[in-house]
C-alpha atoms as a PDB file:
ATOM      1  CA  UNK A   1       0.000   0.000   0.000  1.00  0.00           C
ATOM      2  CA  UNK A   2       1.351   3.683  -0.839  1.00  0.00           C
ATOM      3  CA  UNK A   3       0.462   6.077   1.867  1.00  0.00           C
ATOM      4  CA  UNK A   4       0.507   9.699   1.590  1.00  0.00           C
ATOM      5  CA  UNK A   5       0.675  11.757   4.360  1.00  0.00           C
ATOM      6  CA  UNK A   6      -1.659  15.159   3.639  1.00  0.00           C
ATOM      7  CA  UNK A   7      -0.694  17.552   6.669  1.00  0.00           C
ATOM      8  CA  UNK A   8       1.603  20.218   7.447  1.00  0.00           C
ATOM      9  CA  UNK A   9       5.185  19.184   8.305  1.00  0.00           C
ATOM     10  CA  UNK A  10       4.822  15.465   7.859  1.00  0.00           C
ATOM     11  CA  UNK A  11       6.770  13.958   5.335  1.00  0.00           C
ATOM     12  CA  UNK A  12       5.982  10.588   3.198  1.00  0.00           C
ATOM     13  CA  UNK A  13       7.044   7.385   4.945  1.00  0.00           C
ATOM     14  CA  UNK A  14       6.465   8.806   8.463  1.00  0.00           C
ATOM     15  CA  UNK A  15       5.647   5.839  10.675  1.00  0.00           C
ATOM     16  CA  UNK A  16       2.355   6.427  12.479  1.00  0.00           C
ATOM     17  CA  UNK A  17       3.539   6.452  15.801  1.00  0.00           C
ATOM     18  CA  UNK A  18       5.087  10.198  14.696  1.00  0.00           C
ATOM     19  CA  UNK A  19       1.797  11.358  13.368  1.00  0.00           C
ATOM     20  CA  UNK A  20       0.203  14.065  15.413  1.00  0.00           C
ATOM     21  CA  UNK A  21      -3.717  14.070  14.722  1.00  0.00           C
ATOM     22  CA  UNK A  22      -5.533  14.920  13.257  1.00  0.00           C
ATOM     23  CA  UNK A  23      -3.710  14.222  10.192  1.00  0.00           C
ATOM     24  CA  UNK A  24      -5.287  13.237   6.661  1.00  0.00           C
ATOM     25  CA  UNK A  25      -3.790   9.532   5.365  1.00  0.00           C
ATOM     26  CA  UNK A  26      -4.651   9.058   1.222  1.00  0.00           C
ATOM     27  CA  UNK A  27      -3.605   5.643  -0.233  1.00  0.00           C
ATOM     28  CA  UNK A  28      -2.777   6.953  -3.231  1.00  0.00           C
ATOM     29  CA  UNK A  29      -2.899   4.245  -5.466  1.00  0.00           C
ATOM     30  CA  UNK A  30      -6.447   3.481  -4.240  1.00  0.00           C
ATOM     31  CA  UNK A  31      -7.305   7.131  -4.441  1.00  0.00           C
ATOM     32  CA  UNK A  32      -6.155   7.436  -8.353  1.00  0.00           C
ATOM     33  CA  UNK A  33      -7.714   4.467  -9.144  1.00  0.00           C
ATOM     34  CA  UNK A  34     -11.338   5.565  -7.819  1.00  0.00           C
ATOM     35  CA  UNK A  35     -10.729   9.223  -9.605  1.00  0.00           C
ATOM     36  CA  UNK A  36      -9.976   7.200 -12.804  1.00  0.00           C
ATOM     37  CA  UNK A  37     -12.878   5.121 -12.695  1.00  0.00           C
ATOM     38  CA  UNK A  38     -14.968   7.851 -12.231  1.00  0.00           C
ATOM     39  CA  UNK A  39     -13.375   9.721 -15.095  1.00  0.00           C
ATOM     40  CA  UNK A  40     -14.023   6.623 -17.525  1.00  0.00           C
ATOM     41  CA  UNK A  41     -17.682   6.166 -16.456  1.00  0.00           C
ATOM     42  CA  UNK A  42     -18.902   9.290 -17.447  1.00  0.00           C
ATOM     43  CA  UNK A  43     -16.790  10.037 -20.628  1.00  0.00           C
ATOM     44  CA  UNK A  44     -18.314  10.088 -23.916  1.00  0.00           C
ATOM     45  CA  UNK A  45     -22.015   9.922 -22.089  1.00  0.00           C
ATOM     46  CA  UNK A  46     -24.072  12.494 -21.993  1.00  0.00           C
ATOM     47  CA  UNK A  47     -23.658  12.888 -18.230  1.00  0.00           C
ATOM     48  CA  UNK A  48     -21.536  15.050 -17.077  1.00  0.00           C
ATOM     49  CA  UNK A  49     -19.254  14.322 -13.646  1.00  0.00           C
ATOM     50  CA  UNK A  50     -19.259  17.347 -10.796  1.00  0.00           C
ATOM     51  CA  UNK A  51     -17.512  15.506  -7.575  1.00  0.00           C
ATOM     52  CA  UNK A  52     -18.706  16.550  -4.407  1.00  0.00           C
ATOM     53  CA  UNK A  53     -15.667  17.887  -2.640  1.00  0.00           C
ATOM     54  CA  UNK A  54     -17.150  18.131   0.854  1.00  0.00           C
ATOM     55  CA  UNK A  55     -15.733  14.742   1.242  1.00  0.00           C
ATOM     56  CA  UNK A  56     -11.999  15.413   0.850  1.00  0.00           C
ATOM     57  CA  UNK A  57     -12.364  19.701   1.233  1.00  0.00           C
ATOM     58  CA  UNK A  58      -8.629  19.403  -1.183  1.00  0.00           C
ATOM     59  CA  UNK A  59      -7.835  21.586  -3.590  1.00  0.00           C
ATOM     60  CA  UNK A  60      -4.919  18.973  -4.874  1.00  0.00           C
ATOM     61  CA  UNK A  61      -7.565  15.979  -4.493  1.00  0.00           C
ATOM     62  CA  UNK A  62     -10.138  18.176  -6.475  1.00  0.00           C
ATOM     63  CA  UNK A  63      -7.776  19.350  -9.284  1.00  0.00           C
ATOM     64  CA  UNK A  64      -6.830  15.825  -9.686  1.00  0.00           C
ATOM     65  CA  UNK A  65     -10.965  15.005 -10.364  1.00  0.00           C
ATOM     66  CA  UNK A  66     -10.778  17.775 -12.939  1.00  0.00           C
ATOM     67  CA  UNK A  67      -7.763  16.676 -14.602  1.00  0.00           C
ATOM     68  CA  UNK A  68      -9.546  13.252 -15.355  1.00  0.00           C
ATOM     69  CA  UNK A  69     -12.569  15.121 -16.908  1.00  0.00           C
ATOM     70  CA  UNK A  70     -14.550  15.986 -13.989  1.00  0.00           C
ATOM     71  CA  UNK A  71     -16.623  19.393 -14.982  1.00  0.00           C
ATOM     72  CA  UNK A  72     -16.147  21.263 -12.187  1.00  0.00           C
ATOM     73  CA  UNK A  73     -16.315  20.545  -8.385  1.00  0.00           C
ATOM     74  CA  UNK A  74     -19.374  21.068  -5.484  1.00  0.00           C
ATOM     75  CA  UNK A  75     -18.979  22.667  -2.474  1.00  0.00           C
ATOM     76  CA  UNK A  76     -21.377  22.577   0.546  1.00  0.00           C
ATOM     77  CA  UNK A  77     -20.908  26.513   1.425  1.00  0.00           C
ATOM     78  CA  UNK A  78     -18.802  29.394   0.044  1.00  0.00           C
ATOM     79  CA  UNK A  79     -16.288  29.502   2.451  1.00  0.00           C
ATOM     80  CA  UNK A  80     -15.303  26.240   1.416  1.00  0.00           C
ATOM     81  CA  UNK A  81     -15.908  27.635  -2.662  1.00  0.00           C
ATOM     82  CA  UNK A  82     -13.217  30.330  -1.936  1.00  0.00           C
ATOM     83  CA  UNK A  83     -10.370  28.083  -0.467  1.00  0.00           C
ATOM     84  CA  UNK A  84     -10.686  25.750  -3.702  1.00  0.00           C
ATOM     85  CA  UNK A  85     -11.349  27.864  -5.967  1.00  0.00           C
ATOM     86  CA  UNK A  86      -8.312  29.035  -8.308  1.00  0.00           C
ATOM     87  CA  UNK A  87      -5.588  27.639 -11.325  1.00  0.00           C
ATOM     88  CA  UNK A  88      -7.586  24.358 -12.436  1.00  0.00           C
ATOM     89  CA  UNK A  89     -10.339  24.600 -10.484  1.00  0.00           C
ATOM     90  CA  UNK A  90     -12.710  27.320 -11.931  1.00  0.00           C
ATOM     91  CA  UNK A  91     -15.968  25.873 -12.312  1.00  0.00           C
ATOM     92  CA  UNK A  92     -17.642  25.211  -8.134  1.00  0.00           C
ATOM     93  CA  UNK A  93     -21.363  24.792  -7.520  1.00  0.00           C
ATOM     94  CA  UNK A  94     -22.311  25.375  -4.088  1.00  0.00           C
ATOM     95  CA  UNK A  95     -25.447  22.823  -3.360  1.00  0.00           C
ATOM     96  CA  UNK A  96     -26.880  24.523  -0.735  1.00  0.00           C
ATOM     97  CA  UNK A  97     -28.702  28.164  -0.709  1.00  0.00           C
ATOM     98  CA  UNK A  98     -26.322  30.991   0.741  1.00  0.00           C
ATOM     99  CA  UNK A  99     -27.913  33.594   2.338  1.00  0.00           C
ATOM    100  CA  UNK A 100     -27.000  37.316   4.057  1.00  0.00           C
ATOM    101  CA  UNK A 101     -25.563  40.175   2.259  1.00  0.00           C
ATOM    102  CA  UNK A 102     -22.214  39.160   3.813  1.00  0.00           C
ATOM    103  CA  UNK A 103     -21.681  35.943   2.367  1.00  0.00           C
ATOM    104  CA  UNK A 104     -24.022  36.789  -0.897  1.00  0.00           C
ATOM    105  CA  UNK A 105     -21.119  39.196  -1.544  1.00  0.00           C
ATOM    106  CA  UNK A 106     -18.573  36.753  -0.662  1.00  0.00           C
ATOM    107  CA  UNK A 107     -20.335  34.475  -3.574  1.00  0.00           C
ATOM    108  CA  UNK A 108     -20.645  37.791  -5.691  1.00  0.00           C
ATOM    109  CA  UNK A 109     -16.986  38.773  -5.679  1.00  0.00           C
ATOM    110  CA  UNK A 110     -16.189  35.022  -6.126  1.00  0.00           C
ATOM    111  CA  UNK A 111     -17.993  34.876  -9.530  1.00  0.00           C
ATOM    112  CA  UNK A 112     -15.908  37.453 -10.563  1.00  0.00           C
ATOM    113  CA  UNK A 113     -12.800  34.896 -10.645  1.00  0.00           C
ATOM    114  CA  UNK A 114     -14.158  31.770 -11.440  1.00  0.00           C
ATOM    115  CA  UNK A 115     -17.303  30.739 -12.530  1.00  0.00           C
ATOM    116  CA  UNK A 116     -20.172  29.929  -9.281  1.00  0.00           C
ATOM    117  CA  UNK A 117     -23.118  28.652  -9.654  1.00  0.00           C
ATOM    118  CA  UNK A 118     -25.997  28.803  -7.102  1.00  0.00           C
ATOM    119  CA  UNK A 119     -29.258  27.364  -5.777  1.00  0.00           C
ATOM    120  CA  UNK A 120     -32.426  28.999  -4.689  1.00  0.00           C
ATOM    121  CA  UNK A 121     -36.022  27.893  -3.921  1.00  0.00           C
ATOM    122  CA  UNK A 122     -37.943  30.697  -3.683  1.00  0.00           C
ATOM    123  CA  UNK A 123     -38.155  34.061  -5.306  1.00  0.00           C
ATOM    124  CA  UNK A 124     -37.428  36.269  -2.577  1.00  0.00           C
ATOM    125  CA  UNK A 125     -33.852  35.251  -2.013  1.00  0.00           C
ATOM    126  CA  UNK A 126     -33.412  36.385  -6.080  1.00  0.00           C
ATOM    127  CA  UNK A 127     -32.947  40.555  -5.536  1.00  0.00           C
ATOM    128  CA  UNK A 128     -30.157  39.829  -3.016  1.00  0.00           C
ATOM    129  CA  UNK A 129     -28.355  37.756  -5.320  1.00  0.00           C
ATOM    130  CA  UNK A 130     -29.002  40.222  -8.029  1.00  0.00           C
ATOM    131  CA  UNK A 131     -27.791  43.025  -5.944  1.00  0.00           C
ATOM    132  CA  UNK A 132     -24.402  41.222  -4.599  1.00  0.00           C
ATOM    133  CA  UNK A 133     -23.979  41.001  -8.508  1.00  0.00           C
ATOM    134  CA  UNK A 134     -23.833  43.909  -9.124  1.00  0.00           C
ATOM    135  CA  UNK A 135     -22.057  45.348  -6.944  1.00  0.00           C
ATOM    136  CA  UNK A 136     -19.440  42.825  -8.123  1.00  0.00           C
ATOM    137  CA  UNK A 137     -20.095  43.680 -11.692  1.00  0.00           C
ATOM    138  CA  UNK A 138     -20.555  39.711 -11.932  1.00  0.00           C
ATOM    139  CA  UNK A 139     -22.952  37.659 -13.414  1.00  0.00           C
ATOM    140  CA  UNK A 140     -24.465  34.991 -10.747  1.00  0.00           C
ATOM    141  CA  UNK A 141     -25.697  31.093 -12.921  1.00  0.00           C
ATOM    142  CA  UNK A 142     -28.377  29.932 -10.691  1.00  0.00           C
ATOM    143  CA  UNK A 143     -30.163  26.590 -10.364  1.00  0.00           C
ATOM    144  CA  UNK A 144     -33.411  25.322  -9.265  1.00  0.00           C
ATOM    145  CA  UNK A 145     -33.497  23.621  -6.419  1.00  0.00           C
ATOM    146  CA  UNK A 146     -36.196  20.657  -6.885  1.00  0.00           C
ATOM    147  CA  UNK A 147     -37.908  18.977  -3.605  1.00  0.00           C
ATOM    148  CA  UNK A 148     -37.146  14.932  -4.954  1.00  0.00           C
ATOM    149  CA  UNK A 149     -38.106  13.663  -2.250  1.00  0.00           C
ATOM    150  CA  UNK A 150     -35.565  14.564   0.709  1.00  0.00           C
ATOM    151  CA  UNK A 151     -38.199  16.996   2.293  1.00  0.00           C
ATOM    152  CA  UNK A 152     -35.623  18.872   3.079  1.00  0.00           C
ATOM    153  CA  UNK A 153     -35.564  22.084   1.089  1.00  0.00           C
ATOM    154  CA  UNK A 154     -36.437  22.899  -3.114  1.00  0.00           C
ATOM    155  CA  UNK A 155     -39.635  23.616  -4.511  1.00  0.00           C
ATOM    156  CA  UNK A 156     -42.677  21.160  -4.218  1.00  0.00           C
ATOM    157  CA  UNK A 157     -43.501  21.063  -8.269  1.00  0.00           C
ATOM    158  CA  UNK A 158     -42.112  21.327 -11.943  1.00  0.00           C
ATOM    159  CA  UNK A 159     -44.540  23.997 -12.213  1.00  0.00           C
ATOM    160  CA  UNK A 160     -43.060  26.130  -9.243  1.00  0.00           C
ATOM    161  CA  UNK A 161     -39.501  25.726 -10.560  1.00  0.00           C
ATOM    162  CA  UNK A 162     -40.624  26.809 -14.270  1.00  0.00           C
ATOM    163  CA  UNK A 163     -42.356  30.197 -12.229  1.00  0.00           C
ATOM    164  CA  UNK A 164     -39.129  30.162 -10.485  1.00  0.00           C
ATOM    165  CA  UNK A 165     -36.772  29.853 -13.471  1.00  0.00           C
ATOM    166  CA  UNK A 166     -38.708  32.727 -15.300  1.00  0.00           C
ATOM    167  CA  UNK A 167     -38.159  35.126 -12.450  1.00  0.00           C
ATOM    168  CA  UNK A 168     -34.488  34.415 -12.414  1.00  0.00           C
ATOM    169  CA  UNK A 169     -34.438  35.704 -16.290  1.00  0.00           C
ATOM    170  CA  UNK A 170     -36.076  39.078 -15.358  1.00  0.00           C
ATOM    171  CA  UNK A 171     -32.737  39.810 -13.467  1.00  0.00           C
ATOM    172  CA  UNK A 172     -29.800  41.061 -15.602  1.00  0.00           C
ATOM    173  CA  UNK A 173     -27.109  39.688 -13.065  1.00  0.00           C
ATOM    174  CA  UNK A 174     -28.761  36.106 -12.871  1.00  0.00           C
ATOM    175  CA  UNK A 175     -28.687  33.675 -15.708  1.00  0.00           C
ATOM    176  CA  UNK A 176     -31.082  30.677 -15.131  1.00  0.00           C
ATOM    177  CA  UNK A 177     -28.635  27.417 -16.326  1.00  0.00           C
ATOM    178  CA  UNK A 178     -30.871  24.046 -14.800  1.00  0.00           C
ATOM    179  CA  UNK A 179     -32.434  22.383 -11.851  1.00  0.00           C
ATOM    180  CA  UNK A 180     -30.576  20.648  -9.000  1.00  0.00           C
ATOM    181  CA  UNK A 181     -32.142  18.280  -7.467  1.00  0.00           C
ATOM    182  CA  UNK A 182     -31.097  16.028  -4.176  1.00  0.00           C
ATOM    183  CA  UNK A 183     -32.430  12.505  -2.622  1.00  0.00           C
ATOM    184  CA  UNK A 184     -29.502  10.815  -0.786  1.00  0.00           C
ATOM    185  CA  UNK A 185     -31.295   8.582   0.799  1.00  0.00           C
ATOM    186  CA  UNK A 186     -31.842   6.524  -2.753  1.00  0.00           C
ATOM    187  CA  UNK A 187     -27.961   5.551  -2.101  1.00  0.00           C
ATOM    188  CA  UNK A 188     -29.019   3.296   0.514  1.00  0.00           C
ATOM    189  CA  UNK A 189     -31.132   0.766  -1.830  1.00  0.00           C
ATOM    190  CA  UNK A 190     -29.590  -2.445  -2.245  1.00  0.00           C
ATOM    191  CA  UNK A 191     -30.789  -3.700  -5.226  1.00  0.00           C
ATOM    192  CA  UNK A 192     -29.719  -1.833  -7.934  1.00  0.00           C
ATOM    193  CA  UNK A 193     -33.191  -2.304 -10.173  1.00  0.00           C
ATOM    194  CA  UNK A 194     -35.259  -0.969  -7.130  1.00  0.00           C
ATOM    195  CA  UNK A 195     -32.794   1.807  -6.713  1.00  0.00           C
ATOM    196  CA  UNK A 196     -32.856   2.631 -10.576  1.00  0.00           C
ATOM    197  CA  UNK A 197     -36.791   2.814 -10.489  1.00  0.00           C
ATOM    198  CA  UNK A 198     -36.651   5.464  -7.106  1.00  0.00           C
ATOM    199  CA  UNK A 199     -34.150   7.365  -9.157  1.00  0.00           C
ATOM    200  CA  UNK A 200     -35.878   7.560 -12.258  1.00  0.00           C
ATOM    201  CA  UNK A 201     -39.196   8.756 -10.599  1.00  0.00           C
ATOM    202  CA  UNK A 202     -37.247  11.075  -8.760  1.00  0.00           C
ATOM    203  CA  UNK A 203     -35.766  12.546 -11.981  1.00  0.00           C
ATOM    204  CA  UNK A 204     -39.584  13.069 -12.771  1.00  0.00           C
ATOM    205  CA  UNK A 205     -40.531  15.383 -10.419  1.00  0.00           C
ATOM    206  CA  UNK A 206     -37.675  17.808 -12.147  1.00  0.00           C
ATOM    207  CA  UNK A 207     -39.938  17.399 -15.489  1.00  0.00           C
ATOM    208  CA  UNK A 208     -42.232  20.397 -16.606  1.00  0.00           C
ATOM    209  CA  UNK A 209     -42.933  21.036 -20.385  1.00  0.00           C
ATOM    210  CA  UNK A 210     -41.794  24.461 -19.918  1.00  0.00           C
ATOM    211  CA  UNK A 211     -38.445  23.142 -18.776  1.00  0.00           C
ATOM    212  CA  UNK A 212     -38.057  20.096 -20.788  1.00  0.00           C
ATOM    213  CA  UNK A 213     -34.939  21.310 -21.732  1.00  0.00           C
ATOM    214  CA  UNK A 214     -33.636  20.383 -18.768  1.00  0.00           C
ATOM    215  CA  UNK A 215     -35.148  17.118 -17.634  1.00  0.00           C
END
């Protein structure tokens, strides 16, 4: 097994008796061989591959996912957005809603480097996001956030997101670029033909014929 050590002052080949926690072990053979195989399954397909970075939170781990042909990278919040973004990684998505004039200028000033995109769920968090913009002098891409059954946040019908997706293209800092939608729970099915049929009616609630487009 090839260990790397990922932590300040440690050296490769450290025994583990010297490591001071916390400290971040990678097998890196192991680690380049799941990045690969992620790669492969998604090139030439029409799907497109955006790791989740919350996972590793490396900007070396992430640029290696984008050097095998991941898109871009996700990010749960923007503080986490701003400490990978940069050099090969200039594409994030942050998955969640931010919210607050502090942090929506934080994702404002951001999208002035690299591309962002962000989600929303409701039309009143859309003039603070246009604002931050502008300030910025930055164009925001937002997403729909979709309720797929996680109950957690998103809006309840493909009708609602097509109202939603309309208001984002009355603002001149906001461009309107798809529909996100979440159920993490469908991860946990065993058998992969009952899991494929909870994900495909999952995918349907993101269907509207005013966005089919994006379904």
């Amino acid at each position: 097994m090839s260990v790397v050590l990922c932590a300040t002052n440690l050296a490769v080949g450290q025994s583990l008796e010297a490591i001071d926690s916390p400290a971040l072990l990678i097998d890196i053979d192991e680690l380049q061989a799941n990045i690969a195989a992620m790669g492969a399954l998604c090139a030439g397909s029409p799907q497109q591959l955006r790791p989740h970075a919350k996972t590793h939170k490396s900007s070396i781990i992430a640029d290696m996912q984008i050097t095998a042909g991941a898109v871009g990278i996700c990010c749960a919040k923007i503080s986490e957005a701003e400490a990978l973004a940069g050099a090969n990684i200039n594409d994030v998505l942050i998955t969640t809603p931010v919210v607050g004039a502090p942090k929506l200028d934080r994702l404002a000033a951001l999208a002035s480097r690299v591309r962002v995109m962000t989600v929303v769920d409701n039309e009143e968090a859309l003039s603070g996001l246009a604002e931050a913009a502008a300030r910025a002098q930055s164009t925001l891409d937002v997403l729909v956030e979709v309720d797929v059954g996680q109950n957690r946040c998103g809006v309840r019908s493909p009708e609602a997101a097509a109202d939603l997706a309309d208001a984002i293209a009355r603002y001149r800092a906001l461009r309107f670029v798809g529909l996100q939608g979440y159920q993490g729970r469908l991860q946990s099915i065993a058998s992969y033909q009952e899991r494929g049929v909870a994900v495909r009616q999952a995918m349907r609630l993101c269907c509207t014929d005013r966005l089919a487009g994006w379904c």
